[in-house]
Protein backbone atom coordinates (compact mmCIF):
# COMPACT_ATOMS: atom_id res chain seq x y z
CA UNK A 1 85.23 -15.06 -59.98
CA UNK A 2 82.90 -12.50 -57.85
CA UNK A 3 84.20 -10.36 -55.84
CA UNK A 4 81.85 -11.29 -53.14
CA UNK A 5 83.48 -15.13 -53.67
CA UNK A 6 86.98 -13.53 -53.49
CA UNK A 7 86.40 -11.41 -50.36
CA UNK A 8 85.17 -14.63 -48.85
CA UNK A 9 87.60 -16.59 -49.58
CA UNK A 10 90.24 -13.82 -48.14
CA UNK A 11 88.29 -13.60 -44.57
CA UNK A 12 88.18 -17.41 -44.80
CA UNK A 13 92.34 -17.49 -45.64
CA UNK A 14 92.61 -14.79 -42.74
CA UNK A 15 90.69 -16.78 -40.22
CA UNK A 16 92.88 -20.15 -40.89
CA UNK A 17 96.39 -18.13 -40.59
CA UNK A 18 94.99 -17.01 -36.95
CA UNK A 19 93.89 -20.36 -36.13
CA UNK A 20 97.75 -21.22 -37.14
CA UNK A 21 99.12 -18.77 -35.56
CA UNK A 22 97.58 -20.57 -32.22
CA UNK A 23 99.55 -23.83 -33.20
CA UNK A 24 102.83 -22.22 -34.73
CA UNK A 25 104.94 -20.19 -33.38
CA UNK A 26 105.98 -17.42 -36.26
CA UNK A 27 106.35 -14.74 -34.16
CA UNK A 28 103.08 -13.13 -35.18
CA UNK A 29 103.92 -12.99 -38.63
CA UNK A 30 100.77 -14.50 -39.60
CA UNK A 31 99.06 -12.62 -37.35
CA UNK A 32 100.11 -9.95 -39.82
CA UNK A 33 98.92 -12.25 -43.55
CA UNK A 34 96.03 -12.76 -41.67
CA UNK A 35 95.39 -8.56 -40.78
CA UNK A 36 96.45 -8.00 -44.90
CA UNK A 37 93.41 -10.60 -45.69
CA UNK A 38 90.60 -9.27 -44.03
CA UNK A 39 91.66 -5.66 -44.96
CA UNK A 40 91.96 -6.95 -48.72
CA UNK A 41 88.69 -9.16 -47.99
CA UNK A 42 86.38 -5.90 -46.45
CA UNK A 43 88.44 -3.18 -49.06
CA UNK A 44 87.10 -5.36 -51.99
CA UNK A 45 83.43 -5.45 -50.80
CA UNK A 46 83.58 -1.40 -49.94
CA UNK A 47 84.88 -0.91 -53.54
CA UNK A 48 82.71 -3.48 -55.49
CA UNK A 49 79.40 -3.83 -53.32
CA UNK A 50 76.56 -2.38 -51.93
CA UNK A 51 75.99 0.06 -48.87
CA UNK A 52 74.28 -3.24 -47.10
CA UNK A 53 77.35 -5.62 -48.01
CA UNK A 54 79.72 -3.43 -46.61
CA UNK A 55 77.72 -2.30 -43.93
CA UNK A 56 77.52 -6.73 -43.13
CA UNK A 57 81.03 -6.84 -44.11
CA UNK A 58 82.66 -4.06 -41.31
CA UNK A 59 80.40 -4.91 -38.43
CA UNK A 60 81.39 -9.02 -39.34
CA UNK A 61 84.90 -7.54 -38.64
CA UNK A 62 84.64 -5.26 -36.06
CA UNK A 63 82.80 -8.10 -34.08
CA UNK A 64 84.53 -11.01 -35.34
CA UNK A 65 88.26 -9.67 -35.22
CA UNK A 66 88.08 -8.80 -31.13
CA UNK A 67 86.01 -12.40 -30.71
CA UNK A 68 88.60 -14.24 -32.33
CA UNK A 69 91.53 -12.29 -30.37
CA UNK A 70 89.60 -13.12 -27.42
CA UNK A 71 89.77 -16.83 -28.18
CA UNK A 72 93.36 -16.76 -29.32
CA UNK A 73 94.63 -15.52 -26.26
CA UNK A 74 92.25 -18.14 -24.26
CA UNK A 75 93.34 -20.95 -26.09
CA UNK A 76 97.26 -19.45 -26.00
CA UNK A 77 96.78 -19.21 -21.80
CA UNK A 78 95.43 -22.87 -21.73
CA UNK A 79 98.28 -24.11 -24.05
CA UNK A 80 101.18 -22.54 -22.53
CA UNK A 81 103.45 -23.88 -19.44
């Protein structure tokens, strides 16, 4: 396997234990599984890859972490009594 295909499939792992973490209530624990893949996922492409891939790879996460927060606690307002 790649490590370009692994990384990927890390972020993608990360991004479905948020998107749980909406529905179940673990007590953020996946909040944290999800944190330990994207770290794994970005610290594989700044070891294997290129300047440009990890230069994709940390502004993808520095943008996409805060957007998805954002939407977490939006859909955690709307679904709460």
């Amino acid at each position: 396997m790649d490590y370009l295909t692994f990384a990927l499939i890390l972020v993608a792992v990360g991004v479905l234990l948020l998107g749980a973490e909406i529905v179940l209530p673990t007590g953020g624990i996946l909040v944290v599984g999800a944190l330990l893949c994207f770290a794994v996922g970005v610290g594989t492409i700044l070891y294997n890859g290129t300047a440009a891939e990890a230069t994709v790879a940390l502004v993808g996460l520095a943008v996409g972490l805060p957007a998805s927060g954002f939407a977490a606690v939006a859909a955690w307002r709307r679904l709460s009594i």
